[in-house]
N, C-alpha and C. Protein backbone atom coordinates (compact mmCIF):
# COMPACT_ATOMS: atom_id res chain seq x y z
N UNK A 1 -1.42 16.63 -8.61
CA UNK A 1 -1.73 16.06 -7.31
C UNK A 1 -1.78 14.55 -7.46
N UNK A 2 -0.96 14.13 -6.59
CA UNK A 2 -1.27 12.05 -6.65
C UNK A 2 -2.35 11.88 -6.41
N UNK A 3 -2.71 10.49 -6.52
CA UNK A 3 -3.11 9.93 -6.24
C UNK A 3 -3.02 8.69 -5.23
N UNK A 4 -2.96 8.84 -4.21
CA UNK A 4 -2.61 8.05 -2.85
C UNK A 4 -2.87 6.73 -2.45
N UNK A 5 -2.46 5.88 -2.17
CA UNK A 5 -2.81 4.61 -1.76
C UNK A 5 -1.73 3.95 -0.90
N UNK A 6 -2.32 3.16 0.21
CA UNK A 6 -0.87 2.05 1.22
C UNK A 6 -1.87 0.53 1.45
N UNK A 7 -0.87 -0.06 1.73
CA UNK A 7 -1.52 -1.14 2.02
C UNK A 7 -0.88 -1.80 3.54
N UNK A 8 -1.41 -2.22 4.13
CA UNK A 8 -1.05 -2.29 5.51
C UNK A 8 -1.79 -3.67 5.93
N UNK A 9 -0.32 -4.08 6.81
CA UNK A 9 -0.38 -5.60 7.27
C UNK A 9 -0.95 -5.81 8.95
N UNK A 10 -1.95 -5.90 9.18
CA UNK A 10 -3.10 -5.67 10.27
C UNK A 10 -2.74 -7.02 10.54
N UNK A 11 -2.71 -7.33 12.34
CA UNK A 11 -4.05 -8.81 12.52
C UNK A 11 -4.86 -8.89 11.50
N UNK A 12 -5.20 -10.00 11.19
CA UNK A 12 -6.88 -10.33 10.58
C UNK A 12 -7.95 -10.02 11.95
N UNK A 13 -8.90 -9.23 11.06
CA UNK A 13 -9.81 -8.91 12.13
C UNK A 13 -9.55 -7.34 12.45
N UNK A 14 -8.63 -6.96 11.43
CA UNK A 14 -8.95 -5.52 12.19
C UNK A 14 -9.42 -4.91 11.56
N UNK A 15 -9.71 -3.80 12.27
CA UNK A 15 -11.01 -2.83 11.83
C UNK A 15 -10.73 -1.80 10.76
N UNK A 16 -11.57 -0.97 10.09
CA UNK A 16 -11.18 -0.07 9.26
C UNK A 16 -10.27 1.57 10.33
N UNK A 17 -11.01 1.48 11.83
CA UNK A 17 -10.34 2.66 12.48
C UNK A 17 -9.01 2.35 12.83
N UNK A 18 -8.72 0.93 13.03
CA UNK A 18 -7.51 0.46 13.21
C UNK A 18 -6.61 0.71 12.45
N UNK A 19 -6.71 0.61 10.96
CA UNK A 19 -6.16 1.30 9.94
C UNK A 19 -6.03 2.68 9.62
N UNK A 20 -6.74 3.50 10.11
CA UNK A 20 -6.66 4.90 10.36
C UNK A 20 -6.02 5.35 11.21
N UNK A 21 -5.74 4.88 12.21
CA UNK A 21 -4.91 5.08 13.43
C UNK A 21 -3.96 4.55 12.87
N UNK A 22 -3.39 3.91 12.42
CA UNK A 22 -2.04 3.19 11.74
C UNK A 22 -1.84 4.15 11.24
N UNK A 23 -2.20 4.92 10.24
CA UNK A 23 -2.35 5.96 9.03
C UNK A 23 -1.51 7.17 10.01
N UNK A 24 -2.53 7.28 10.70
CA UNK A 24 -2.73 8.59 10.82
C UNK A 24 -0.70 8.52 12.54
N UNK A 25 -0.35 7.42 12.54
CA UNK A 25 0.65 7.43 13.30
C UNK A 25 1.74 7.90 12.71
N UNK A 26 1.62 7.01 11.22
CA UNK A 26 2.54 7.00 10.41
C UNK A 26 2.71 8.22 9.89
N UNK A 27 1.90 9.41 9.74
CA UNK A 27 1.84 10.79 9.43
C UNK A 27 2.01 11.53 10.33
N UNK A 28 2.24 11.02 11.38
CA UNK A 28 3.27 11.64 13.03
C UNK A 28 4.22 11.26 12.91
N UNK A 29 4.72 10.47 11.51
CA UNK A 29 6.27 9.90 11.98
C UNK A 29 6.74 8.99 13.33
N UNK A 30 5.69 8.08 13.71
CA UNK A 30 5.74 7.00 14.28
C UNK A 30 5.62 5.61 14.33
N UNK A 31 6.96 5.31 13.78
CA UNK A 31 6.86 3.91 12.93
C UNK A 31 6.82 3.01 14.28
N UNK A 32 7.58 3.02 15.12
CA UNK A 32 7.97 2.05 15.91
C UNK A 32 9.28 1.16 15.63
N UNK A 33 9.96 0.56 16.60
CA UNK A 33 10.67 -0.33 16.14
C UNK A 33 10.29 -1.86 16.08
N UNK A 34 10.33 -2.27 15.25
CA UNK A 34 9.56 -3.55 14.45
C UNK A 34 10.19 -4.37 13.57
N UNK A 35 9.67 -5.53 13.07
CA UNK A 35 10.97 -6.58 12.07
C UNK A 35 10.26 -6.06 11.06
N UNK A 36 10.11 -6.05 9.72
CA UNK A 36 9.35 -6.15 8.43
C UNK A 36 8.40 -6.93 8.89
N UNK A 37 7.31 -6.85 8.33
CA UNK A 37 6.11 -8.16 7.83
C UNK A 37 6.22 -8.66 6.82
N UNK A 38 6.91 -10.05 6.63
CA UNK A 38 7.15 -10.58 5.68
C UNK A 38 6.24 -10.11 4.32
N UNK A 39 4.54 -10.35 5.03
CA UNK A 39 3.83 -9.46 3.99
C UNK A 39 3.73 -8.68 3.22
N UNK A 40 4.26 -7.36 4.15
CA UNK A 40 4.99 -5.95 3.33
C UNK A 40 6.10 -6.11 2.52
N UNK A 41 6.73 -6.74 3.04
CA UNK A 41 8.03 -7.73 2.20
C UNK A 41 7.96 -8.01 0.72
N UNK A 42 7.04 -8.96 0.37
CA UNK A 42 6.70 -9.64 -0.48
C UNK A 42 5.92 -8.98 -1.54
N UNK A 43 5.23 -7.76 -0.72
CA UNK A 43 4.23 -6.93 -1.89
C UNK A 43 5.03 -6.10 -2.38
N UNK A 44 6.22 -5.25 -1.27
CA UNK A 44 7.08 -4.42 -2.14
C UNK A 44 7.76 -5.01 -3.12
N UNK A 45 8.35 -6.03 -2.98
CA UNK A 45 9.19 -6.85 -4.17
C UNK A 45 8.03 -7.25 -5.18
N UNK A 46 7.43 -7.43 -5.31
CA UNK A 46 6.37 -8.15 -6.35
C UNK A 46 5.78 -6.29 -6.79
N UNK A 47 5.27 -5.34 -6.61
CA UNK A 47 4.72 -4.27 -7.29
C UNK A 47 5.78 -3.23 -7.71
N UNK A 48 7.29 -4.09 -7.28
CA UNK A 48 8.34 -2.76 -7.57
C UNK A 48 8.95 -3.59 -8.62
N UNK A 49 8.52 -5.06 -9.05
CA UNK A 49 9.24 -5.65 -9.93
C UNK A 49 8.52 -5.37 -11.17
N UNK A 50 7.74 -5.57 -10.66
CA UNK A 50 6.26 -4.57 -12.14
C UNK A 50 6.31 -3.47 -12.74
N UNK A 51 6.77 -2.92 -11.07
CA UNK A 51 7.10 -0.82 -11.33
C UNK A 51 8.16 -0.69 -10.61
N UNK A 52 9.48 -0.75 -11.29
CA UNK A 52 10.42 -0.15 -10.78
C UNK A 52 9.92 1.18 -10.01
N UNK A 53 10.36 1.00 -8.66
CA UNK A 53 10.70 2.54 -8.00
C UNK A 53 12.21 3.03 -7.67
N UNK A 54 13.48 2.31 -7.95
CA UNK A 54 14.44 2.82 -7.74
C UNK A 54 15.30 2.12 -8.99
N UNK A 55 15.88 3.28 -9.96
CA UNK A 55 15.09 4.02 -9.99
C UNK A 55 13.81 5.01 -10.63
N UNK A 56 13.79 5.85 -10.70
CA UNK A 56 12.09 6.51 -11.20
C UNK A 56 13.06 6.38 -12.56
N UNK A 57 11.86 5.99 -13.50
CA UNK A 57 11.87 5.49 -14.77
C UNK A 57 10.91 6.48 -15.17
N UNK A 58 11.18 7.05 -17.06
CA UNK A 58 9.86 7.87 -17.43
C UNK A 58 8.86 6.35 -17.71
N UNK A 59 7.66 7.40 -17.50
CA UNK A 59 6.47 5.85 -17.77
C UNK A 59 6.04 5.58 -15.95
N UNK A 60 6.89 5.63 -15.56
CA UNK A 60 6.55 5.13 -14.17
C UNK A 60 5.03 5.69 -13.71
N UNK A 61 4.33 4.79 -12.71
CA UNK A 61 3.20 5.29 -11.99
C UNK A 61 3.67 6.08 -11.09
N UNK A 62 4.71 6.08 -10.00
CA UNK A 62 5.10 6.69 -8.85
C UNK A 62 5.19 7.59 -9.32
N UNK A 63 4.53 8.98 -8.56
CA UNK A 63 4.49 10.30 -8.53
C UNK A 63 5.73 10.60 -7.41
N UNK A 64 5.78 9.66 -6.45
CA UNK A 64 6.95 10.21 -5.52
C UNK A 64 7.36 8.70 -5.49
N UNK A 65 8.73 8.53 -5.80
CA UNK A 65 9.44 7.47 -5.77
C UNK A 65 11.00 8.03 -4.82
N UNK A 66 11.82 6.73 -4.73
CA UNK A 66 11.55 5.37 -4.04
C UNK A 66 10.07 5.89 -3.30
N UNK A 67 8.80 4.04 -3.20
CA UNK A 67 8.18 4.34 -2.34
C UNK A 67 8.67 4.36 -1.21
N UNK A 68 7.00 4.80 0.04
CA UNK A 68 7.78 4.72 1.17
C UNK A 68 7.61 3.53 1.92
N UNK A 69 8.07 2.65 2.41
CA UNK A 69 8.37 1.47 2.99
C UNK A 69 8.50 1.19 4.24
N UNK A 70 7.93 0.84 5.02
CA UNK A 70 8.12 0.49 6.10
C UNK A 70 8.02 -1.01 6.98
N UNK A 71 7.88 -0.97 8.46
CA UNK A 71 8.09 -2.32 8.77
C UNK A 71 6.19 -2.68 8.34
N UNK A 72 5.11 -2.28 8.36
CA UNK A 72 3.94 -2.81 8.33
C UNK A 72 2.93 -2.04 7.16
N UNK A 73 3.66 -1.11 6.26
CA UNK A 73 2.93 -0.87 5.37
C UNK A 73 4.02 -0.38 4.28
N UNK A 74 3.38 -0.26 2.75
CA UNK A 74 3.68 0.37 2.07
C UNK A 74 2.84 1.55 1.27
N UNK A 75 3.58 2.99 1.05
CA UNK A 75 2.62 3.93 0.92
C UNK A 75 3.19 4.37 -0.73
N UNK A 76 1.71 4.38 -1.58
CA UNK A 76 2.31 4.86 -2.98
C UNK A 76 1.39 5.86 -3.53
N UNK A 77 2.42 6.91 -4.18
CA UNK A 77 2.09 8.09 -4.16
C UNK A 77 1.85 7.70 -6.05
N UNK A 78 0.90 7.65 -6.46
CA UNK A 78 0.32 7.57 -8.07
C UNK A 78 0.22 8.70 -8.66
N UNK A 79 0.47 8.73 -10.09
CA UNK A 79 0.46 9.83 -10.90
C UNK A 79 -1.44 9.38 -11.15
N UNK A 80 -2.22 10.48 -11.13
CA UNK A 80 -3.55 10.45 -11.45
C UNK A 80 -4.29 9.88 -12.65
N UNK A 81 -2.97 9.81 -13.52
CA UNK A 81 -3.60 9.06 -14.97
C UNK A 81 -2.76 7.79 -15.05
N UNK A 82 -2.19 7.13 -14.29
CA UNK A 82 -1.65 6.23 -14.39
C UNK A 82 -2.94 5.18 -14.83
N UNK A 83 -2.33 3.75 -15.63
CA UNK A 83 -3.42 3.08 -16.09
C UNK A 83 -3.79 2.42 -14.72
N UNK A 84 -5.12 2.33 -15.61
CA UNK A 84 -6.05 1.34 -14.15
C UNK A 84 -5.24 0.30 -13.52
N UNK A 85 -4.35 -0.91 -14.91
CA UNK A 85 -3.97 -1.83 -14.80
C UNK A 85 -2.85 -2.09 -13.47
N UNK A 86 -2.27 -1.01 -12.99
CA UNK A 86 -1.61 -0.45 -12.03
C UNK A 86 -2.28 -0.28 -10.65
N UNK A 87 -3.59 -0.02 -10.78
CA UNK A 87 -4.01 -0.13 -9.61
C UNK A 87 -5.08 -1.40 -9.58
N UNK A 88 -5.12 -2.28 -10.46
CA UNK A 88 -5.64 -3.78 -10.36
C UNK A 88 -4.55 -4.85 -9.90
N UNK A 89 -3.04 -4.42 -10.43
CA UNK A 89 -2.42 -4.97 -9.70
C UNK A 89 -1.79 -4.73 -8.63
N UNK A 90 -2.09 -3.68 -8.26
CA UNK A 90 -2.00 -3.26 -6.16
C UNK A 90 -3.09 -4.16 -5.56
N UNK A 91 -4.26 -3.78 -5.86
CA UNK A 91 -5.19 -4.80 -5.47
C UNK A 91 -5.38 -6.39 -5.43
N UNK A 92 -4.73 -6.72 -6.16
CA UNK A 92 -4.11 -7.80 -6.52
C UNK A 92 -3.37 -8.76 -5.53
N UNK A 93 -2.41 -8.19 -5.56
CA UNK A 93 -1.26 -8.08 -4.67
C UNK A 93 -1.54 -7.93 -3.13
N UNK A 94 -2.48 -6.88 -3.27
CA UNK A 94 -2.71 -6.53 -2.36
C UNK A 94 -3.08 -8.09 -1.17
N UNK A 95 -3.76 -8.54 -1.95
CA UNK A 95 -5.01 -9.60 -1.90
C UNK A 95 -3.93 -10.89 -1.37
N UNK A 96 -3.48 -11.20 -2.53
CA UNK A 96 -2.32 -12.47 -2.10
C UNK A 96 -1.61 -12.23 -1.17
N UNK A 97 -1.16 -11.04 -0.46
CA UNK A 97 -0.23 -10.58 0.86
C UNK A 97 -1.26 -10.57 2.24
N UNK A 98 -2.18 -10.49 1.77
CA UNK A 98 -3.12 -10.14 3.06
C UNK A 98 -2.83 -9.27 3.92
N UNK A 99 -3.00 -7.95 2.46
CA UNK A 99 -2.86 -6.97 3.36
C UNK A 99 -4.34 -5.61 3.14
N UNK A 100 -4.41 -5.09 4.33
CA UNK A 100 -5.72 -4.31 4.00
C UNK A 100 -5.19 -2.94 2.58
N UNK A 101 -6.07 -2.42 2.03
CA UNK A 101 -6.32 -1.51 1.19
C UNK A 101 -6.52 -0.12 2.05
N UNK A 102 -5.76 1.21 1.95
CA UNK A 102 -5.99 2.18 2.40
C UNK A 102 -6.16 3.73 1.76
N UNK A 103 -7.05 4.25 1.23
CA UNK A 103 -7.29 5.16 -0.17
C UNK A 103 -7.38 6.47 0.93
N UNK A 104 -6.18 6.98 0.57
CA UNK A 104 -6.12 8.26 1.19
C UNK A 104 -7.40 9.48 0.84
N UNK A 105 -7.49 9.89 -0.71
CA UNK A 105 -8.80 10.17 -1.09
C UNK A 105 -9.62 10.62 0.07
N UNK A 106 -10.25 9.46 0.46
CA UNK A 106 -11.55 9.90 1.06
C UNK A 106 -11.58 8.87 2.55
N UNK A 107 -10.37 7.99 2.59
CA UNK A 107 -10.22 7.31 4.19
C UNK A 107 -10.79 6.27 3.96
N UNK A 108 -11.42 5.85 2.68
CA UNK A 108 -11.87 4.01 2.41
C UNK A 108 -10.76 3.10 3.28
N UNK A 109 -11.36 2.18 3.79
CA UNK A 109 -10.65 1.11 4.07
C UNK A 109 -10.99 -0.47 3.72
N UNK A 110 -10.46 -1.15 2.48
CA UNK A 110 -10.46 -2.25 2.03
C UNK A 110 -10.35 -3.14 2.42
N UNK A 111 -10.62 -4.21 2.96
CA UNK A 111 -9.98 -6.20 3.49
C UNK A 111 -9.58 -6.49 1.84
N UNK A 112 -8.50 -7.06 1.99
CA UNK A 112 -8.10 -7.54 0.63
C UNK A 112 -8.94 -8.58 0.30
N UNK A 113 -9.08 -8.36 -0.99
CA UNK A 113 -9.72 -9.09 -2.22
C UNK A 113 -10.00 -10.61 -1.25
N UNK A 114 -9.12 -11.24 -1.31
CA UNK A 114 -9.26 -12.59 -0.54
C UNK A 114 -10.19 -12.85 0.55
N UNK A 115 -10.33 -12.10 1.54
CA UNK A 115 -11.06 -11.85 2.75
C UNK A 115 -12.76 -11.70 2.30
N UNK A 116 -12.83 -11.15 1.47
CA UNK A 116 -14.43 -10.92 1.02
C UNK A 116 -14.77 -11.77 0.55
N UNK A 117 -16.07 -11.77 1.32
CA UNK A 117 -16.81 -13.23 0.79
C UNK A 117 -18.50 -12.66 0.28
N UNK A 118 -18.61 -13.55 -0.69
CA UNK A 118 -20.00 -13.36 -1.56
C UNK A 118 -21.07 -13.82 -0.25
């Protein structure tokens, strides 16, 4: 069983249900028609240059590769023992794109790293 994670390019300011409703559209198969978010853009190229997803390499984290990609999020399906270091640099990444964190798991919803303040 993966381990699930997307990261999704919100207004700033949006909410964690806002992201669930994103989620939960995108699992109706309702993308919309839309340009890329440069955001989403930039994180797929930067975490697929790390981790090839096309194509699936042994070693790879992707449990289901190519990820899936879209105009305002990207969704990655993790092998469960993949190293941490893999999911420090989603977070990461995550962070410099400004994009929210979405942990299928249990429906957490993250503000990237950047956004949180002490």
């Amino acid at each position: 069983m993966s381990f699930d994670l997307s990261v999704w390019a919100l207004p700033n300011g949006a909410t964690p249900e806002q992201v669930r409703a994103a989620v939960q559209r995108c699992r109706e198969g309702r993308h919309g028609e839309q340009h890329p978010d440069p955001r989403v853009v930039g994180f797929y190229r930067a975490i697929t240059a790390s981790y090839p997803d096309r194509p699936a390499r042994p070693g790879t984290p992707w449990e289901v590769a190519p990820l899936h990609a879209a105009a305002d999020h990207v969704e990655m399906n993790l092998y469960p023992t993949c190293p941490d270091q893999v999911l420090l640099d989603i977070e990461r990444l995550a962070g410099e794109h400004d994009l929210m964190l979405f942990d299928a798991q249990d429906g957490s919803v993250y503000p990237p790293p950047v956004r949180v303040r002490s």
